[in-house]
N, C-alpha and C. Protein backbone atom coordinates (compact mmCIF):
# COMPACT_ATOMS: atom_id res chain seq x y z
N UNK A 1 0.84 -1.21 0.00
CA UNK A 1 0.00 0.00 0.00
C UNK A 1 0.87 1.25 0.00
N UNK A 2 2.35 1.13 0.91
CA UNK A 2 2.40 2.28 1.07
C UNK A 2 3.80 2.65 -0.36
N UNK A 3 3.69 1.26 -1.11
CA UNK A 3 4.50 1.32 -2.01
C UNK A 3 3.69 2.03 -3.11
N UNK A 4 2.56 1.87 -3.31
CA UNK A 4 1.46 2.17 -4.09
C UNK A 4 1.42 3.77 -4.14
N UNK A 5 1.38 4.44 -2.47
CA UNK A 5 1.57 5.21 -2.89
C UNK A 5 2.48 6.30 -2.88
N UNK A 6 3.49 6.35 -3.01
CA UNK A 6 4.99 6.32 -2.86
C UNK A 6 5.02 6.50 -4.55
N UNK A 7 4.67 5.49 -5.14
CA UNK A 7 4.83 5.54 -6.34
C UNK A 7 3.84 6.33 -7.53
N UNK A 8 2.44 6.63 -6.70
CA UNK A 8 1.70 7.67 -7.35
C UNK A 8 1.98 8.76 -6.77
N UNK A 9 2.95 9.37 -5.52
CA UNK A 9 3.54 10.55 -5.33
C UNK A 9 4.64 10.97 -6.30
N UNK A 10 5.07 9.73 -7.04
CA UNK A 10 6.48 10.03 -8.27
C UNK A 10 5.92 10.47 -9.58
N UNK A 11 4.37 10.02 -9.63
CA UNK A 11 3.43 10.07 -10.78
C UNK A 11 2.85 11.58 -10.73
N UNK A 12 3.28 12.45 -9.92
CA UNK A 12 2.99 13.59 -10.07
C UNK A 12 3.66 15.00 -10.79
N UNK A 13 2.67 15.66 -10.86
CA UNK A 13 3.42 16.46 -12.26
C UNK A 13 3.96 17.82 -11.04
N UNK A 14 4.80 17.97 -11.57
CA UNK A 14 5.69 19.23 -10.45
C UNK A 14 4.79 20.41 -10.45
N UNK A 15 3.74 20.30 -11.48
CA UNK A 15 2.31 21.63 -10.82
C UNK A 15 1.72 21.00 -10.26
N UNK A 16 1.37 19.72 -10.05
CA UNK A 16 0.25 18.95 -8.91
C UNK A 16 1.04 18.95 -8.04
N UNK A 17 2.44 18.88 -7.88
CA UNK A 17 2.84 18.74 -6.27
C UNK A 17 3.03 20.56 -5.52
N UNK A 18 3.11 21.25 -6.98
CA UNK A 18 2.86 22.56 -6.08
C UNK A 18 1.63 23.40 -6.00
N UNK A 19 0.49 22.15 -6.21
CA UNK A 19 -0.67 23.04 -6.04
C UNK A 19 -1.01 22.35 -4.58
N UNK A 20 -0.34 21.02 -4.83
CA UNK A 20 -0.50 20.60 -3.29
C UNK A 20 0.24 21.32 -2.00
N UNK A 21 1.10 21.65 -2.27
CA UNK A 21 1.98 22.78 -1.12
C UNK A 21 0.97 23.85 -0.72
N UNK A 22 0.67 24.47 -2.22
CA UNK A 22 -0.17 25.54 -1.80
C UNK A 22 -1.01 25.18 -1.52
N UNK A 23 -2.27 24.44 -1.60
CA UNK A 23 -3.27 24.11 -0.72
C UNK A 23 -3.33 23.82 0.88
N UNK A 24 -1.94 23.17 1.30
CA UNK A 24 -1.64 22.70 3.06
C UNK A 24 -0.98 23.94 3.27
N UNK A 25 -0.55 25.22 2.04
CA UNK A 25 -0.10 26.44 3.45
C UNK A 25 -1.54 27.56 3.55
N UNK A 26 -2.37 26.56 2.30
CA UNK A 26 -3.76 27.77 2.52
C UNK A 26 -4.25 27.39 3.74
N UNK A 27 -4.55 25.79 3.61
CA UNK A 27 -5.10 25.17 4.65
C UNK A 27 -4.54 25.55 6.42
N UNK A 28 -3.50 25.30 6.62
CA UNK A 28 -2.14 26.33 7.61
C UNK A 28 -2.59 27.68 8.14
N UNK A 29 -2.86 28.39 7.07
CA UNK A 29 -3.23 29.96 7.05
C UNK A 29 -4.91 30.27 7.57
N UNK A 30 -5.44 29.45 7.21
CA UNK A 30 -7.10 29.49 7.51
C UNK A 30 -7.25 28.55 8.96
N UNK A 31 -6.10 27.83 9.20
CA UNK A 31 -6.46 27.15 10.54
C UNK A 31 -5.44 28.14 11.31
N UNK A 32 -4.56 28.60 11.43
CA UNK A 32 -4.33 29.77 12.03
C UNK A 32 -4.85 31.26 12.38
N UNK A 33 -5.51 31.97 11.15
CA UNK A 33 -6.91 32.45 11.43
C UNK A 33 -8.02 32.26 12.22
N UNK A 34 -8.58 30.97 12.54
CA UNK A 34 -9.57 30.12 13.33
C UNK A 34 -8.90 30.46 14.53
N UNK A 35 -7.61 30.18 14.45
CA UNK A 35 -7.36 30.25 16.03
C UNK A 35 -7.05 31.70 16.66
N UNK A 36 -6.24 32.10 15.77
CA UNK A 36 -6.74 34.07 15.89
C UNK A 36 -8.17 34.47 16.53
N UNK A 37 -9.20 33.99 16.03
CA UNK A 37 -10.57 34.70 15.90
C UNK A 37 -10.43 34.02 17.61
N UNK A 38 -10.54 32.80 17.49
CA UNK A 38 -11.31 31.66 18.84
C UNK A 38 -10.04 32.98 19.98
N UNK A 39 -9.04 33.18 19.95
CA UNK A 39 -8.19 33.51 21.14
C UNK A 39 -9.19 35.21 21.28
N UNK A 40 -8.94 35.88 19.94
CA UNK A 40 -9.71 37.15 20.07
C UNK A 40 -11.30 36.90 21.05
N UNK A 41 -11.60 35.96 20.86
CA UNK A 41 -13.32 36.02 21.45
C UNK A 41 -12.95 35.55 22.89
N UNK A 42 -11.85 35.00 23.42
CA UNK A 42 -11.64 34.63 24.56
C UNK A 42 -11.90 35.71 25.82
N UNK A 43 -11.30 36.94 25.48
CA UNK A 43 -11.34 37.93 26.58
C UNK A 43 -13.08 38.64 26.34
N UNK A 44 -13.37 38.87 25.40
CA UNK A 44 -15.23 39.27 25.10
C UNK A 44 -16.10 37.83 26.26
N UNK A 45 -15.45 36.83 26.19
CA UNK A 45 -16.33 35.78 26.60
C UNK A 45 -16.40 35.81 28.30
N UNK A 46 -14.94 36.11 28.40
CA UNK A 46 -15.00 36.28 29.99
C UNK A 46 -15.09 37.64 30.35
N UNK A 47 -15.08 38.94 29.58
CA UNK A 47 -15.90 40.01 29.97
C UNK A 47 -17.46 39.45 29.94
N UNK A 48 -18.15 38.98 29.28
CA UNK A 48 -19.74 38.84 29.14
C UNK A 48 -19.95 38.19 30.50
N UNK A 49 -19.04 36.91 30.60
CA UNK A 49 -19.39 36.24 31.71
C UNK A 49 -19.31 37.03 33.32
N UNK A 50 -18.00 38.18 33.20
CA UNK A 50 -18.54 38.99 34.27
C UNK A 50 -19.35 39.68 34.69
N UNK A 51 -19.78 40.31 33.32
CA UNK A 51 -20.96 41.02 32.97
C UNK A 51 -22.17 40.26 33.53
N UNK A 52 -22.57 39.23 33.15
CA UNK A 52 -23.91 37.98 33.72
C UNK A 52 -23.63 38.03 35.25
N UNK A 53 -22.33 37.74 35.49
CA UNK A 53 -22.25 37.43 37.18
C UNK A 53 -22.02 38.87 38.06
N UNK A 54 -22.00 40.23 37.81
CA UNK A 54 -22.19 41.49 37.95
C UNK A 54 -23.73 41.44 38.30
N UNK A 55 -24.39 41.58 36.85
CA UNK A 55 -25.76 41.40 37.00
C UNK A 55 -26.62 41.06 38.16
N UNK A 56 -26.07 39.45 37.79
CA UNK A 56 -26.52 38.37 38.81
C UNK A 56 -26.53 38.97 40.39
N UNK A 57 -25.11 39.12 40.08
CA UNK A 57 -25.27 39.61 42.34
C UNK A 57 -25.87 40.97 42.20
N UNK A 58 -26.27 41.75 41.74
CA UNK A 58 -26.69 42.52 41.62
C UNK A 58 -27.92 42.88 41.78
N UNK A 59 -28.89 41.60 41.36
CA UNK A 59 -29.93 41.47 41.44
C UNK A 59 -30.41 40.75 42.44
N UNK A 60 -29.41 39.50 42.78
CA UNK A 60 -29.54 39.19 44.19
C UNK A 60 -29.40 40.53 45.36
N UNK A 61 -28.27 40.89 45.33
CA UNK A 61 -28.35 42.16 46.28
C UNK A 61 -29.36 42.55 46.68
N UNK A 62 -30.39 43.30 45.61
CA UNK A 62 -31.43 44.12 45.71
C UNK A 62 -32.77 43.30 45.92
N UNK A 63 -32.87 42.17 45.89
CA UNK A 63 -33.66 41.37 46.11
C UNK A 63 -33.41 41.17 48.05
N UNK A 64 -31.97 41.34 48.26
CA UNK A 64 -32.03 41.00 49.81
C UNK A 64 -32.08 42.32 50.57
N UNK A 65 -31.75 43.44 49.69
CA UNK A 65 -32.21 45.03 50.50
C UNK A 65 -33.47 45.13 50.39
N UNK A 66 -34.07 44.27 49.80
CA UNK A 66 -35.83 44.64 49.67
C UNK A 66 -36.40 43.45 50.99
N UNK A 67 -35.62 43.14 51.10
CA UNK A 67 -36.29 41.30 52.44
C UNK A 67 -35.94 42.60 53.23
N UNK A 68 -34.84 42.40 53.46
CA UNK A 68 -34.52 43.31 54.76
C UNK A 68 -34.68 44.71 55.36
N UNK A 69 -35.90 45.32 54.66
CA UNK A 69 -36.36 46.46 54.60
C UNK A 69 -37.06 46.56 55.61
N UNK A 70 -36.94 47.61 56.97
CA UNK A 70 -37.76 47.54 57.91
C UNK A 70 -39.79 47.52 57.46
N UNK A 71 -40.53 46.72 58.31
CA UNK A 71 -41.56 46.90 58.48
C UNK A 71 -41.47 45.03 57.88
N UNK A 72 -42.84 44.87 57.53
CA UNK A 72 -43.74 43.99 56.98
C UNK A 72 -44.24 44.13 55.70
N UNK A 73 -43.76 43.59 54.61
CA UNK A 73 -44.70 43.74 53.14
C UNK A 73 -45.99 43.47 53.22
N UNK A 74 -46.40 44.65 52.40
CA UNK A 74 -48.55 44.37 52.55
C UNK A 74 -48.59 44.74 50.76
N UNK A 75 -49.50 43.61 50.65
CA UNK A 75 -49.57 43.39 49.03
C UNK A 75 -50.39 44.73 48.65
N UNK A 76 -50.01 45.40 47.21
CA UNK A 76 -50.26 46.30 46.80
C UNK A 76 -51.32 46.45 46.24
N UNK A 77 -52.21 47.48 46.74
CA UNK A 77 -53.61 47.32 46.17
C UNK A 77 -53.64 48.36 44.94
N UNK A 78 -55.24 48.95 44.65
CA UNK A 78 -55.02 49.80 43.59
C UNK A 78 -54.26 51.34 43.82
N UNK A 79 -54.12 52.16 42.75
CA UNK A 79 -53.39 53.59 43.13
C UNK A 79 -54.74 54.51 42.50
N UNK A 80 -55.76 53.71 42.55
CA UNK A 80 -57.09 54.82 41.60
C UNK A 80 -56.83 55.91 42.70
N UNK A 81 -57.20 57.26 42.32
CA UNK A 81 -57.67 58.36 43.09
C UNK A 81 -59.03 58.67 42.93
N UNK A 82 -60.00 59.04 44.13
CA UNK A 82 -61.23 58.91 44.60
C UNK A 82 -61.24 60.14 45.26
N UNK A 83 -62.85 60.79 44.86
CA UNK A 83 -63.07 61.87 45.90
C UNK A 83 -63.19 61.29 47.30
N UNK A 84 -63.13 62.23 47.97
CA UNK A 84 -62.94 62.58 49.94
C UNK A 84 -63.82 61.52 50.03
N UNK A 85 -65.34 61.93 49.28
CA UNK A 85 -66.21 61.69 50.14
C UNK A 85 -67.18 60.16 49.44
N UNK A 86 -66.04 59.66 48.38
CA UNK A 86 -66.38 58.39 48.17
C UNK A 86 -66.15 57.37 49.13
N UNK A 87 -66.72 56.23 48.95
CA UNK A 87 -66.97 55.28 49.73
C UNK A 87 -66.10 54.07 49.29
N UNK A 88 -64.85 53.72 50.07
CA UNK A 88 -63.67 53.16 49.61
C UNK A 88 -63.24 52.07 50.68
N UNK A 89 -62.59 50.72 50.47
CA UNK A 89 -62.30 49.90 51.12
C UNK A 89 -63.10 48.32 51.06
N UNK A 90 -62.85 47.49 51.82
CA UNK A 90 -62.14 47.32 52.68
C UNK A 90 -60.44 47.76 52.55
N UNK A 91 -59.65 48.14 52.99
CA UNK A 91 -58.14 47.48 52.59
C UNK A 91 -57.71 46.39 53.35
N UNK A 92 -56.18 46.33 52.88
CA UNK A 92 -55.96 44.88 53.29
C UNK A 92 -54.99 45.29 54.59
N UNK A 93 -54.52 46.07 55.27
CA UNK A 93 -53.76 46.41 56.20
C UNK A 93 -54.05 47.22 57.27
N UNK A 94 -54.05 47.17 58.41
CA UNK A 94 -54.81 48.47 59.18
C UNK A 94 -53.40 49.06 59.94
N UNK A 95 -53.19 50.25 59.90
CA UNK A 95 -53.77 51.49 58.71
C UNK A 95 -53.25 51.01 57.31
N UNK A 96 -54.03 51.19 56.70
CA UNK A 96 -53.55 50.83 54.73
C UNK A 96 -52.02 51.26 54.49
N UNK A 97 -51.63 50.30 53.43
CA UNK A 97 -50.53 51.11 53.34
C UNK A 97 -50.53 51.32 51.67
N UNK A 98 -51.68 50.89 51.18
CA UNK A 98 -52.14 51.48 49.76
C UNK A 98 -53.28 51.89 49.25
N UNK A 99 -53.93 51.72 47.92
CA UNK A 99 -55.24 51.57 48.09
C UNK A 99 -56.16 52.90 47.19
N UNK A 100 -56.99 52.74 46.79
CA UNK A 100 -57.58 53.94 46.96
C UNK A 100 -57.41 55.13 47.38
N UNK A 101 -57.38 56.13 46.76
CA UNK A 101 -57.02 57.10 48.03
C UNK A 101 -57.43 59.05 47.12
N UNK A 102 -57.31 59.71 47.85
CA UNK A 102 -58.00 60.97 47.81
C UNK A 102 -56.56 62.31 48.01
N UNK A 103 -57.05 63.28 48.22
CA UNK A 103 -56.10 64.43 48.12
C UNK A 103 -54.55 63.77 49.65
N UNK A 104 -53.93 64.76 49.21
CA UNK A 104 -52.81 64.45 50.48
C UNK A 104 -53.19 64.51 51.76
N UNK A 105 -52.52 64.01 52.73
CA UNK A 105 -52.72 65.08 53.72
C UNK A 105 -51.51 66.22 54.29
N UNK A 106 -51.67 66.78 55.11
CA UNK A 106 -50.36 67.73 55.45
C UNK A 106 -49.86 66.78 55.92
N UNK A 107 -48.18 67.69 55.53
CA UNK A 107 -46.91 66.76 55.67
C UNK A 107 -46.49 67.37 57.49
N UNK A 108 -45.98 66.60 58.43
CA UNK A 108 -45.64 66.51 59.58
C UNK A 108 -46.26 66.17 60.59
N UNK A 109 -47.05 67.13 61.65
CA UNK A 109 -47.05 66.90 63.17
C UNK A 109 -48.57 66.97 62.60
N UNK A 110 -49.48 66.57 62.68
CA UNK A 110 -50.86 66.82 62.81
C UNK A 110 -52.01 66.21 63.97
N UNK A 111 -52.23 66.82 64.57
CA UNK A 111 -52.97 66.66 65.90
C UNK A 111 -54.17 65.96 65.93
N UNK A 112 -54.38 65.86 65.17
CA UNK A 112 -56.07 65.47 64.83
C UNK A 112 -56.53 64.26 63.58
N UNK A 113 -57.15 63.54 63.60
CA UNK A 113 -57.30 62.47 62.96
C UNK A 113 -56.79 62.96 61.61
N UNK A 114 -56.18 61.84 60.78
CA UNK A 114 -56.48 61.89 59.18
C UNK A 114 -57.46 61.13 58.38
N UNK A 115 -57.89 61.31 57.69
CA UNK A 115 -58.35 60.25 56.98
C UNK A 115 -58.16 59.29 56.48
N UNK A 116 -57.77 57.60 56.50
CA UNK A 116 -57.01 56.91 55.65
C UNK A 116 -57.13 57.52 54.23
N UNK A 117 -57.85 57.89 53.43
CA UNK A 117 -58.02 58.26 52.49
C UNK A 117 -56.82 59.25 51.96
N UNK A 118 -56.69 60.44 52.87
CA UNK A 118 -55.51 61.24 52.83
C UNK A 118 -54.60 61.02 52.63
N UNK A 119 -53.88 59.65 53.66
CA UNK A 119 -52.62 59.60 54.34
C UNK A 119 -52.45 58.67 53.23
N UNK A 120 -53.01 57.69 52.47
CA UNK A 120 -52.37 56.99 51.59
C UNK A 120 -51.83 57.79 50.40
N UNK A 121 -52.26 58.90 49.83
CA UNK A 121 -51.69 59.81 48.90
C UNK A 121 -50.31 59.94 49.26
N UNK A 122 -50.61 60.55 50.50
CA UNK A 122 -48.74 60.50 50.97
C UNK A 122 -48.07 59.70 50.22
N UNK A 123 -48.65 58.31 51.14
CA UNK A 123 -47.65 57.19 50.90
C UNK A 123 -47.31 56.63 49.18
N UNK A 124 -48.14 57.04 48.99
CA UNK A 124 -47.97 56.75 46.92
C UNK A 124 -46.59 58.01 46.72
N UNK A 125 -46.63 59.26 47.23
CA UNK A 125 -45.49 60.02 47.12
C UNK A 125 -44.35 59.83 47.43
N UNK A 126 -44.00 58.83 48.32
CA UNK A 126 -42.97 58.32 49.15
C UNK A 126 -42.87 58.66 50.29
N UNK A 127 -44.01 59.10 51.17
CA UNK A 127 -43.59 59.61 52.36
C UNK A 127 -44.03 58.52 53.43
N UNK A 128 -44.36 58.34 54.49
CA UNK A 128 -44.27 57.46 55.61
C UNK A 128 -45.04 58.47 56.87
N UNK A 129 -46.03 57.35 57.02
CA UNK A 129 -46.91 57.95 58.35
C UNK A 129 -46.74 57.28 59.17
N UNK A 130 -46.42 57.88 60.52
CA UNK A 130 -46.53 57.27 61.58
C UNK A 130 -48.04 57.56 62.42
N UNK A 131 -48.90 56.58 62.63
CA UNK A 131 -50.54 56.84 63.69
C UNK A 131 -50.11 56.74 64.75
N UNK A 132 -50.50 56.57 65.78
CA UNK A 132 -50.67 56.11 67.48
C UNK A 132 -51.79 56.29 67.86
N UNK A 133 -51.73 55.84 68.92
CA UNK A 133 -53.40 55.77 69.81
C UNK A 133 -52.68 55.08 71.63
N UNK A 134 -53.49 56.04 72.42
CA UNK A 134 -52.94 55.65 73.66
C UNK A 134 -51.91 55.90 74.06
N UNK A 135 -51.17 56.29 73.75
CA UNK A 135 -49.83 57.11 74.28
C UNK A 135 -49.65 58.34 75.26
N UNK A 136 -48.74 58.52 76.15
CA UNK A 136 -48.65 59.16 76.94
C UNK A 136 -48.11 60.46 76.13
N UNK A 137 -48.56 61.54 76.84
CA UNK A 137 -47.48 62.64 76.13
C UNK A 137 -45.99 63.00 75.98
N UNK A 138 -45.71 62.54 76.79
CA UNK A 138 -43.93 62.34 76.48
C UNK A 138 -43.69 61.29 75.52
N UNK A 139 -44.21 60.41 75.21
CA UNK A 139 -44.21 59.25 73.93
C UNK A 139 -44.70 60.19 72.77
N UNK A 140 -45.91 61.03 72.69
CA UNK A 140 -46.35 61.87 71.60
C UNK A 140 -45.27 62.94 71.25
N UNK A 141 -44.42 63.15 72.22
CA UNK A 141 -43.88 64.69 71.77
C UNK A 141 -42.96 64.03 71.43
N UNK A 142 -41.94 62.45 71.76
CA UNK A 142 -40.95 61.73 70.89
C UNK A 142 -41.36 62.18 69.41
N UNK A 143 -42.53 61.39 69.07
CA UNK A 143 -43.08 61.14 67.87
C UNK A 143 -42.91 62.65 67.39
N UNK A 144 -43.45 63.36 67.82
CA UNK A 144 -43.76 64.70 67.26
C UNK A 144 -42.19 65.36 66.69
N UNK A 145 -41.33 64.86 67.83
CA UNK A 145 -39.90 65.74 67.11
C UNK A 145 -39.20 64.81 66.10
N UNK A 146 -39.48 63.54 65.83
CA UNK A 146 -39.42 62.67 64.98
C UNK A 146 -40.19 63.44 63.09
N UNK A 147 -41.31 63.88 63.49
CA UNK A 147 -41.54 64.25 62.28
C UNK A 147 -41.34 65.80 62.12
N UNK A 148 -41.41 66.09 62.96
CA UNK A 148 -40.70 67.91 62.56
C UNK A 148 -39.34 67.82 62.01
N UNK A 149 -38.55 66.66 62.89
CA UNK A 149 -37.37 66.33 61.63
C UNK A 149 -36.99 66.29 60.39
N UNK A 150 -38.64 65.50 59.88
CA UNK A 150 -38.71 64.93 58.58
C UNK A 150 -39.80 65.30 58.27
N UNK A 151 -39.98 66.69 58.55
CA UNK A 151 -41.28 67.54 57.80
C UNK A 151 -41.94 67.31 56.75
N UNK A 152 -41.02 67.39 55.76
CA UNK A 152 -41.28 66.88 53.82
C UNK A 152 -41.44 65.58 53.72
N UNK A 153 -41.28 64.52 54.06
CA UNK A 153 -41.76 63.18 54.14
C UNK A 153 -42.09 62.41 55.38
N UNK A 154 -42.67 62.86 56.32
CA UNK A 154 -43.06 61.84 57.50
C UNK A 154 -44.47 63.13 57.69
N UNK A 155 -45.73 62.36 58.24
CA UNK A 155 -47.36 62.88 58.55
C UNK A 155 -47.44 62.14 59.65
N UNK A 156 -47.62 62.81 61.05
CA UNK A 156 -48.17 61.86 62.06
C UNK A 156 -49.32 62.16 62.41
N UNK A 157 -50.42 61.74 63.02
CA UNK A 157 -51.55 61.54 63.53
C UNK A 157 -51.71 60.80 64.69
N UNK A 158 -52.98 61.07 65.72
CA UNK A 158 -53.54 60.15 66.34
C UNK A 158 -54.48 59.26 65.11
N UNK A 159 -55.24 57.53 65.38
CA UNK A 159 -55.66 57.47 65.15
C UNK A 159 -56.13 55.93 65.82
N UNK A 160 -57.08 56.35 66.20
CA UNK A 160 -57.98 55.26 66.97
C UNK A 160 -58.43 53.98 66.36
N UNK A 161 -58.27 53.95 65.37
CA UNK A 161 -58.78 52.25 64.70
C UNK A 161 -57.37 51.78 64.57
N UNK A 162 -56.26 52.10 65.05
CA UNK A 162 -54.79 50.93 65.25
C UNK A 162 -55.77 49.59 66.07
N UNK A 163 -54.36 48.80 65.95
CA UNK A 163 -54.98 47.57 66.55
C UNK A 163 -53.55 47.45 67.07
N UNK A 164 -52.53 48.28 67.28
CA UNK A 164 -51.45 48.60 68.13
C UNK A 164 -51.12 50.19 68.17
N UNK A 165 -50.27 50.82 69.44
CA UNK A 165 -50.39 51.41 70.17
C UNK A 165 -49.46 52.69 68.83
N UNK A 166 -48.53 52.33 68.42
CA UNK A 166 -47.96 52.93 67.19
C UNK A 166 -47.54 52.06 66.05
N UNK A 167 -48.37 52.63 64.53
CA UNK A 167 -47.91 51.80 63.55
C UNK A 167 -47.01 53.53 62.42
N UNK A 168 -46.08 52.51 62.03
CA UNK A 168 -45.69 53.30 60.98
C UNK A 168 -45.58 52.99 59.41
N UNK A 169 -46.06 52.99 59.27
CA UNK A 169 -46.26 52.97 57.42
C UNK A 169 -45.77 54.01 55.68
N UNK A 170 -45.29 52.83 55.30
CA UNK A 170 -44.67 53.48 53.69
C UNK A 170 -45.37 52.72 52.94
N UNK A 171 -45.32 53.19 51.54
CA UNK A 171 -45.92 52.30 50.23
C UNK A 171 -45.92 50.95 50.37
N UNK A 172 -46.63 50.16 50.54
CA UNK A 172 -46.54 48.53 50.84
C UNK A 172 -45.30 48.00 51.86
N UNK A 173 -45.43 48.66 52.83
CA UNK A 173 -44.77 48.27 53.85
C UNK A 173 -45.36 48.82 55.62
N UNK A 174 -45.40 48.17 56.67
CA UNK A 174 -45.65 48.41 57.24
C UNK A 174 -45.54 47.97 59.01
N UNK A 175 -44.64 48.66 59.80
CA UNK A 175 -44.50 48.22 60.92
C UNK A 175 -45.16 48.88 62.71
N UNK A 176 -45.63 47.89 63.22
CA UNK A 176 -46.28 47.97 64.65
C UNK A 176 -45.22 47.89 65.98
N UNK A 177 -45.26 48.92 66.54
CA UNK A 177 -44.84 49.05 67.70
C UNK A 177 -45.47 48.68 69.15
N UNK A 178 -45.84 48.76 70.15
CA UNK A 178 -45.93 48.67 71.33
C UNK A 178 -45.35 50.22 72.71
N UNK A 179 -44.35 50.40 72.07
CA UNK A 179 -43.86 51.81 72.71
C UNK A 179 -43.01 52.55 71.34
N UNK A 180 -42.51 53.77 71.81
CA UNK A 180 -42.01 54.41 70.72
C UNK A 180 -40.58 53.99 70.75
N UNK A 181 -39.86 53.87 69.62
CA UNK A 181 -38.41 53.36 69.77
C UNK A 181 -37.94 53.73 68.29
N UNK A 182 -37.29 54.63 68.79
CA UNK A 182 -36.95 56.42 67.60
C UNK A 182 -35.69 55.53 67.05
N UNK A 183 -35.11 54.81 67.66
CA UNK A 183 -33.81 53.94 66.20
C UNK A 183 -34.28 53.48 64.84
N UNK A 184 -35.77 52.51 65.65
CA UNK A 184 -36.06 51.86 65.05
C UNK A 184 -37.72 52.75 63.50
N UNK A 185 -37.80 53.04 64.62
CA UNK A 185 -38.81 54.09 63.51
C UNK A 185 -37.95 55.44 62.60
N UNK A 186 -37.61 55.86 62.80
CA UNK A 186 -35.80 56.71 61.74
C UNK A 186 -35.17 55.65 60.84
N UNK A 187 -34.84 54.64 61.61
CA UNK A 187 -34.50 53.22 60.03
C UNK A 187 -35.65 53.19 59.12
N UNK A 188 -36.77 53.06 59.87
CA UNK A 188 -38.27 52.66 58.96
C UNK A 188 -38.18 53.91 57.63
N UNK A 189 -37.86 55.22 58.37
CA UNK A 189 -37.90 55.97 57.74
C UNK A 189 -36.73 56.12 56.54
N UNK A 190 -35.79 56.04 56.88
CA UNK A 190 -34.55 56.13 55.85
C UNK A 190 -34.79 55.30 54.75
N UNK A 191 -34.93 53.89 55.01
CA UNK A 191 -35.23 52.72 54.27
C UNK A 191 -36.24 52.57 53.34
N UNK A 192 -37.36 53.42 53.79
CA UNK A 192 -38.71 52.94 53.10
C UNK A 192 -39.37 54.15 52.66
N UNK A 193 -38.31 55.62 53.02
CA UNK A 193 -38.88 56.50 51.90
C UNK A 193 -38.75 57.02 50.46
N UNK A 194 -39.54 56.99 49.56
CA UNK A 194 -39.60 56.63 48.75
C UNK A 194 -39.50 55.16 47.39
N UNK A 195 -39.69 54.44 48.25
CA UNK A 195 -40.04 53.34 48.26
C UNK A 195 -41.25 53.68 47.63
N UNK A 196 -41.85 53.62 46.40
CA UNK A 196 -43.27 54.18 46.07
C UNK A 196 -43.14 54.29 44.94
N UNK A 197 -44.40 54.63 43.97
CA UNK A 197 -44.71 54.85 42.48
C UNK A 197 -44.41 56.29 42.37
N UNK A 198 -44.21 57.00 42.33
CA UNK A 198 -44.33 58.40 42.52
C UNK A 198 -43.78 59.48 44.00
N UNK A 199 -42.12 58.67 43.73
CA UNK A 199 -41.44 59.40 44.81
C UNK A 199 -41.03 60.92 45.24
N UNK A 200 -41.73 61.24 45.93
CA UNK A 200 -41.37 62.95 46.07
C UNK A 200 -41.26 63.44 47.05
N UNK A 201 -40.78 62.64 48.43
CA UNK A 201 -40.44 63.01 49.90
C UNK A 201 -39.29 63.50 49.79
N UNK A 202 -38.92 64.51 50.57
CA UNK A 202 -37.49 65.03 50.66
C UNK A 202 -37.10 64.56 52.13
């Protein structure tokens, strides 16, 4: 066999053996190219792949600053706006922390009931209400210098339908106290304002 062909390599015409050269240095040249391109795509491949794994924690991240967001998530109801004096509810949270809802109410210290209706406008703006009910006045005037602080985004109120003693509430979020505890309600606040469709608390 290998005399066979040994002897049809002698049977060749000196342009067939140099079209054969040139064909294995084209062949040479185009598989060296291949490997050009494959090395060139090497560094694009492991940029992309940092790029995906950037992403990735990235999105994990913000997925675990959203767990760890003071209060309680309360599923988001509608954002329709309704006159004052329509007839709105049930909601799903007491005090709401979405929902239906009507003109603002004033931003800070307010002495006197709000309306849920009001106070959820806020909270679609990004601001954060703190209610109470039953509190002593040295616990109220905490609260009170708590939102004179945060005039432009915090509304406090009394309000008698809590089913705890102070709740504080942002856009689908919402946490219950027992006494006032200003660390923990100032985190609520940092964390969860503007947190909302339509952020505009300062």
């Amino acid at each position: 066999m290998e005399k066979d062909i040994e002897e049809k390599k002698h049977t060749l015409t000196k342009k067939e053996r140099h079209e054969i050269k040139r064909a294995e240095k084209q062949s040479a040249r185009e598989k060296e190219i291949r490997m050009k391109k494959v090395k060139s795509w090497i560094p694009w491949i492991v940029f992309s792949g940092v790029v995906v794994g950037l992403i990735y924690w990235a999105v994990v991240a913000a997925q675990k600053a959203e767990e760890s967001r003071p209060g309680e998530p309360v599923a988001i109801m509608s954002k329709e706006h309704v006159n004052a004096s329509q007839a709105v509810g049930p909601y799903n949270s007491n005090p709401p922390t979405s929902g239906p809802h009507a003109g603002p109410a004033p931003w800070g210290v307010n002495t006197k009931e709000i309306p849920d209706v009001n106070a959820i406008h806020n909270l679609e703006h990004g601001g954060v209400w703190i209610s109470y009910k039953n509190l002593d006045a040295e616990s109220v005037s905490a609260l009170e210098e708590i939102a004179r602080k945060n005039s432009r985004s915090v509304i406090l109120s009394p309000r008698a339908a809590n089913d705890a003693n102070i709740a504080v509430a942002s856009w689908g979020r919402l946490m219950k106290l027992d006494a006032v505890d200003e660390e923990r309600i100032i985190e609520f606040i940092r964390r969860n304002k503007n947190k909302s469709p339509e952020p505009l608390a300062i």
